[in-house]
Protein backbone atom coordinates (compact mmCIF):
# COMPACT_ATOMS: atom_id res chain seq x y z
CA UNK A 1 68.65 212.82 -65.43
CA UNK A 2 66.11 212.36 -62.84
CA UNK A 3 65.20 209.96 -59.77
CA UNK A 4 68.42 209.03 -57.18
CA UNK A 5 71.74 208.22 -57.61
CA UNK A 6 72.65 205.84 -55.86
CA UNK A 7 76.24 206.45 -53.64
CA UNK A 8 76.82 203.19 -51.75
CA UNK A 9 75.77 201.19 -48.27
CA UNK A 10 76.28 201.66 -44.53
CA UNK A 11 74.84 200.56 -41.13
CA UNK A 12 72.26 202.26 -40.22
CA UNK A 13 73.33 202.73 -36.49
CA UNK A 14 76.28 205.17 -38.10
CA UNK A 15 73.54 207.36 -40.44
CA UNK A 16 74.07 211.17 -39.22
CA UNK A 17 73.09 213.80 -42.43
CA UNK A 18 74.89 216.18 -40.68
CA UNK A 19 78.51 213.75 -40.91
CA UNK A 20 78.66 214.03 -44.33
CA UNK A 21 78.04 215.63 -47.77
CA UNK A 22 74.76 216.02 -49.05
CA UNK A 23 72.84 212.40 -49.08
CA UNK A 24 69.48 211.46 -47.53
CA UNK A 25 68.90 208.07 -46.39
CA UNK A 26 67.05 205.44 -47.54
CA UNK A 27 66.73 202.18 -45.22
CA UNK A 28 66.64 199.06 -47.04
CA UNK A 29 65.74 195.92 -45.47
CA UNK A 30 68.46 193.83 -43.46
CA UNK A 31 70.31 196.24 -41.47
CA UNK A 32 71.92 198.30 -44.64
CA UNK A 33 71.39 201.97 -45.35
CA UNK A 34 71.29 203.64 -49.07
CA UNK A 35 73.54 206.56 -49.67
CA UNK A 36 71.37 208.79 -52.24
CA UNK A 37 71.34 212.28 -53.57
CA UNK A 38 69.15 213.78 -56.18
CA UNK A 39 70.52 212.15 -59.79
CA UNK A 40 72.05 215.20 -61.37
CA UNK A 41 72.89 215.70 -64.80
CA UNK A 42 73.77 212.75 -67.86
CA UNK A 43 76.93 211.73 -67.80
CA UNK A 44 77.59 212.40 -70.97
CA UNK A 45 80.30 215.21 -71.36
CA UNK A 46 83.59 215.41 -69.84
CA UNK A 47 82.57 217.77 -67.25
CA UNK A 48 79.67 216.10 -65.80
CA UNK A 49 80.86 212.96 -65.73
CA UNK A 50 84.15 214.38 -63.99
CA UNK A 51 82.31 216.59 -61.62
CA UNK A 52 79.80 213.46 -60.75
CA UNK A 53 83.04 211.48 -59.70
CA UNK A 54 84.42 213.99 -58.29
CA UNK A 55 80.82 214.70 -55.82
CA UNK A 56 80.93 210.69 -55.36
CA UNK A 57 84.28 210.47 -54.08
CA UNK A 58 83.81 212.84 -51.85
CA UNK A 59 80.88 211.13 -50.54
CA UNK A 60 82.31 207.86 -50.20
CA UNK A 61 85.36 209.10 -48.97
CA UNK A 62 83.91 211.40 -46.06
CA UNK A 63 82.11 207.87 -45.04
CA UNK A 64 84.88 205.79 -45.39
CA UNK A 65 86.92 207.85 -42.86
CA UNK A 66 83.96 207.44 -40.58
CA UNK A 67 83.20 203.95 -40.73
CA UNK A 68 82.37 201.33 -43.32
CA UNK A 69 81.19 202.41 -46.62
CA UNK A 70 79.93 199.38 -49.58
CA UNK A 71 80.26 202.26 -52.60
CA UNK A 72 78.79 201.45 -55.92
CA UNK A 73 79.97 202.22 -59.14
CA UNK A 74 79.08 205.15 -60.63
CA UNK A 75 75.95 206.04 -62.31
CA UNK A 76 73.90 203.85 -60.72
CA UNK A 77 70.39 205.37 -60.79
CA UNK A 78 66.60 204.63 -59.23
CA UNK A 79 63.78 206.16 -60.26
CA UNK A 80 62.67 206.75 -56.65
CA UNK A 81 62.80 205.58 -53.21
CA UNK A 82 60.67 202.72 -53.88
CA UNK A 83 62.29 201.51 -56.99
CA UNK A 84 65.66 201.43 -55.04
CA UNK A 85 63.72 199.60 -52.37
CA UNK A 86 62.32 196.82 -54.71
CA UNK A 87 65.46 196.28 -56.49
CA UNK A 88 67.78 195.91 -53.18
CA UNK A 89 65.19 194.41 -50.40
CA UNK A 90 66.26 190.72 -52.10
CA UNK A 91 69.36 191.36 -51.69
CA UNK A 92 69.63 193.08 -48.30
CA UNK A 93 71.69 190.19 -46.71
CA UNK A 94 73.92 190.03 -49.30
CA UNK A 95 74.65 193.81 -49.03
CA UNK A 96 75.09 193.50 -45.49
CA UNK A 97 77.38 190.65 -45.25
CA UNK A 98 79.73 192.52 -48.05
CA UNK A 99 79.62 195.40 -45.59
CA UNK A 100 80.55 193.59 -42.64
CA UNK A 101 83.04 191.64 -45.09
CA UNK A 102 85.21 195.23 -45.92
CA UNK A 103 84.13 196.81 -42.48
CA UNK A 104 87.81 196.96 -41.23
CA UNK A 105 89.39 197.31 -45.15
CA UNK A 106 91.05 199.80 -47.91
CA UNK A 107 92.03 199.46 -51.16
CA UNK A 108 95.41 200.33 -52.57
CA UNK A 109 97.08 200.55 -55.84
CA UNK A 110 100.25 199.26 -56.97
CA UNK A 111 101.66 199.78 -60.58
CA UNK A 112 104.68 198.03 -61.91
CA UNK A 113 106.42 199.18 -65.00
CA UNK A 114 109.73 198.56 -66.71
CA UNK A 115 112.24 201.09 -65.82
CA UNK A 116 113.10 203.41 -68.89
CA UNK A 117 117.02 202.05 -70.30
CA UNK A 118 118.89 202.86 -73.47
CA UNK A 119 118.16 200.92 -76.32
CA UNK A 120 120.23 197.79 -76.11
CA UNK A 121 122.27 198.02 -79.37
CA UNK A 122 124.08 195.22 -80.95
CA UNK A 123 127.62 196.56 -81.22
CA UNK A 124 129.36 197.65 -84.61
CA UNK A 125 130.38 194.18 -86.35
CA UNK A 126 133.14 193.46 -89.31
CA UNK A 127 131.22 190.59 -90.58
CA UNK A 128 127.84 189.58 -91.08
CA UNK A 129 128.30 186.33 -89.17
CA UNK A 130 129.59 188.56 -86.51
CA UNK A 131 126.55 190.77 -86.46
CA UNK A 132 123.93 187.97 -86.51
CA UNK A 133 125.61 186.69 -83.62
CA UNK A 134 125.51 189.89 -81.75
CA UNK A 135 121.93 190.25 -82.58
CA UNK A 136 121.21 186.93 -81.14
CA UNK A 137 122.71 188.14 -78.12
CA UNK A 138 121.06 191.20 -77.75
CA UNK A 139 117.06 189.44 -78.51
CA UNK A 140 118.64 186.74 -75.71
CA UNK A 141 118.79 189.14 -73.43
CA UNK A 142 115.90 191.06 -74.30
CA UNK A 143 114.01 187.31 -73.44
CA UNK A 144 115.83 187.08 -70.40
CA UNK A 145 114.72 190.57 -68.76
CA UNK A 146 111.31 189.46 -69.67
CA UNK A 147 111.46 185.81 -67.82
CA UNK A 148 113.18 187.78 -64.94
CA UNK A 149 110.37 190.33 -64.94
CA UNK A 150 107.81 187.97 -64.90
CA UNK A 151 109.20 185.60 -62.32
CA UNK A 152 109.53 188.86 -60.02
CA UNK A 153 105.82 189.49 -60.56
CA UNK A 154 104.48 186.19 -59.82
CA UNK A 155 106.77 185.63 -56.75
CA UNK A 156 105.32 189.55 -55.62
CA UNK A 157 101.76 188.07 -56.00
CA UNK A 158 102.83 184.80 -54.00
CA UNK A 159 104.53 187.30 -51.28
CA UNK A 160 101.39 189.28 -51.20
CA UNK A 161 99.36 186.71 -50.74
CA UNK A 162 101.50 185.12 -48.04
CA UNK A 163 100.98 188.45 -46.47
CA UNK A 164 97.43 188.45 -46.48
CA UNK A 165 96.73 190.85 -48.78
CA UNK A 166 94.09 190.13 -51.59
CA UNK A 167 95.39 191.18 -54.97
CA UNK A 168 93.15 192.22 -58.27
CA UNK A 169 94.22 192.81 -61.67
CA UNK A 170 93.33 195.64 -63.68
CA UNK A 171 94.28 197.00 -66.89
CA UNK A 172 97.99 197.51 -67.53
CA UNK A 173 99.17 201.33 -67.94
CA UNK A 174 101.40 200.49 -70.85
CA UNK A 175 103.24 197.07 -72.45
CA UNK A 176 104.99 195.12 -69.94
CA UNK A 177 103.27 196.87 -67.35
CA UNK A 178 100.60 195.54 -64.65
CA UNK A 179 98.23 197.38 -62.20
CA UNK A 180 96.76 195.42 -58.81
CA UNK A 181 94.22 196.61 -56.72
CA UNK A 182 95.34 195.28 -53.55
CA UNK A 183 93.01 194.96 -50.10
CA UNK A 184 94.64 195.88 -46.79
CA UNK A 185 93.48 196.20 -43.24
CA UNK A 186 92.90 200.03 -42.30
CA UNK A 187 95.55 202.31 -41.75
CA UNK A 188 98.27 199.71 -42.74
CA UNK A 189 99.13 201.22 -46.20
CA UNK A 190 102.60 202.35 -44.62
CA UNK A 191 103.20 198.86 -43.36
CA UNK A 192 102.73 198.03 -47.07
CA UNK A 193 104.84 200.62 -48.19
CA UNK A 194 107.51 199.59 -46.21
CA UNK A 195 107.19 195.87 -47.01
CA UNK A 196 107.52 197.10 -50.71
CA UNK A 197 110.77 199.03 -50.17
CA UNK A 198 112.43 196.23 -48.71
CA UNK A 199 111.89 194.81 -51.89
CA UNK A 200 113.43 197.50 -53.67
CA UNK A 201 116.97 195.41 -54.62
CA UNK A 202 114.96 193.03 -56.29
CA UNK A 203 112.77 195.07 -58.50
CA UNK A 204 115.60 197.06 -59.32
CA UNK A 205 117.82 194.06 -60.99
CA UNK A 206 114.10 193.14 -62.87
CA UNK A 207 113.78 196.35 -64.35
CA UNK A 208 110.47 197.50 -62.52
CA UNK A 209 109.75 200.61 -61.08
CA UNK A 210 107.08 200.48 -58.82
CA UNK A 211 104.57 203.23 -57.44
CA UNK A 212 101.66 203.02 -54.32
CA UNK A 213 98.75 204.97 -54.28
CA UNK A 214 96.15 205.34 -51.99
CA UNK A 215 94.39 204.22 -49.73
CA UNK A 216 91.33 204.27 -51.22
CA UNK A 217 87.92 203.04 -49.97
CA UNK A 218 88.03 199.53 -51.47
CA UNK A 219 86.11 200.43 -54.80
CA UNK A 220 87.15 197.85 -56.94
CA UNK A 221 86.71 194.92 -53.88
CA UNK A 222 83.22 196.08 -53.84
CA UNK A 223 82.61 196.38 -57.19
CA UNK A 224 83.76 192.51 -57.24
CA UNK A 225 80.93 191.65 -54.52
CA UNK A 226 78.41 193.59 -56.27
CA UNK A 227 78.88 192.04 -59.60
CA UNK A 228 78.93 188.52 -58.22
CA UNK A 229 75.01 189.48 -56.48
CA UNK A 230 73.80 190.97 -60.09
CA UNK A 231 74.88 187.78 -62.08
């Protein structure tokens, strides 16, 4: 692979090449700079594409604690400084508005599964009518753990929401499951933490387990804005 990879945005006023790893600068139009480095090699084996995300995290990261950071996804590649420049000088405002827009944000996410439980079993039964009805039973309250479940979840993304925190779906780990990317103000991922214990009682009778990772710079938020300029 040749030309520059293509990292993410920043202000200009905060560029310093000594502040972070390896990237030179490319000014685009409108008050945004270009994180670059020299496009290494395909991502197309398990190691290179790992090491690649590893390299870019780092980047993005190492900015994010500085300031604000608009990253990109991954992979995106110029052919040079002036094909970058042509591509993003239309859309220089855009970028710098999204980088205002996140300035003071991280990402987080929460996953919500349902808590491993024995198999519910209809009991031993001397008839057949008798073991129908205990069947019944047991797929009745297999439907109700599910209604309760996803009653919880909407009334967690209602509560989030009255919060102010924005909320994004993304793929569920397993069946029953759900994943949200959720933005947060900076440094406020223990207030969120906290907020999501005192929920615990709740969760618990539903069956969820719930886990927090992060904070993250707010990948998948910019991701969002970037797709929405592209289309």
């Amino acid at each position: 692979m040749t030309g520059l990879a293509l990292h993410g945005f920043v202000s200009p006023d905060g560029w310093s090449a000594a502040a972070a790893p390896p990237a030179r600068c490319a000014v685009v139009l409108g008050g945004v700079a270009a994180l670059v480095s020299e496009a290494g090699d395909a991502l197309d084996t398990p190691e290179t594409a790992q090491a690649a995300a590893l390299a870019h995290h780092a980047l993005i990261s190492a900015w994010h604690r500085r300031g604000p950071v608009l990253p990109v996804r991954l992979g995106t590649v110029f052919s040079s400084q002036a094909a970058l420049q042509t591509a993003l000088a239309p859309k220089a405002a855009q970028l710098r508005a999204a980088l205002d827009a996140l300035a003071d944000k991280e990402e987080m996410v929460l996953t919500i599964v349902p808590a491993a439980r024995p198999p519910d079993l209809p009991p031993p039964a001397a008839t057949g009518a008798d073991w129908l009805r205990a069947r019944k039973a047991v797929r009745d309250r297999g439907q109700a753990r599910q209604t309760d479940r996803q009653q919880t979840l909407a009334g967690l993304q209602d509560a989030l929401r009255a919060q102010g925190v924005a909320s994004l779906a993304a793929p569920a780990p397993r069946e029953g499951g759900s994943r949200w990317h959720l933005l947060i103000a900076r440094d406020d991922g223990a207030g969120l933490d906290r907020w999501l214990a005192a929920q615990a009682d709740r969760f618990d009778a539903a069956g969820l387990d719930l886990t927090l990772d992060g904070p993250w710079p707010p990948y998948r938020f910019a991701a969002e804005i970037l797709e929405a300029l592209d289309g």
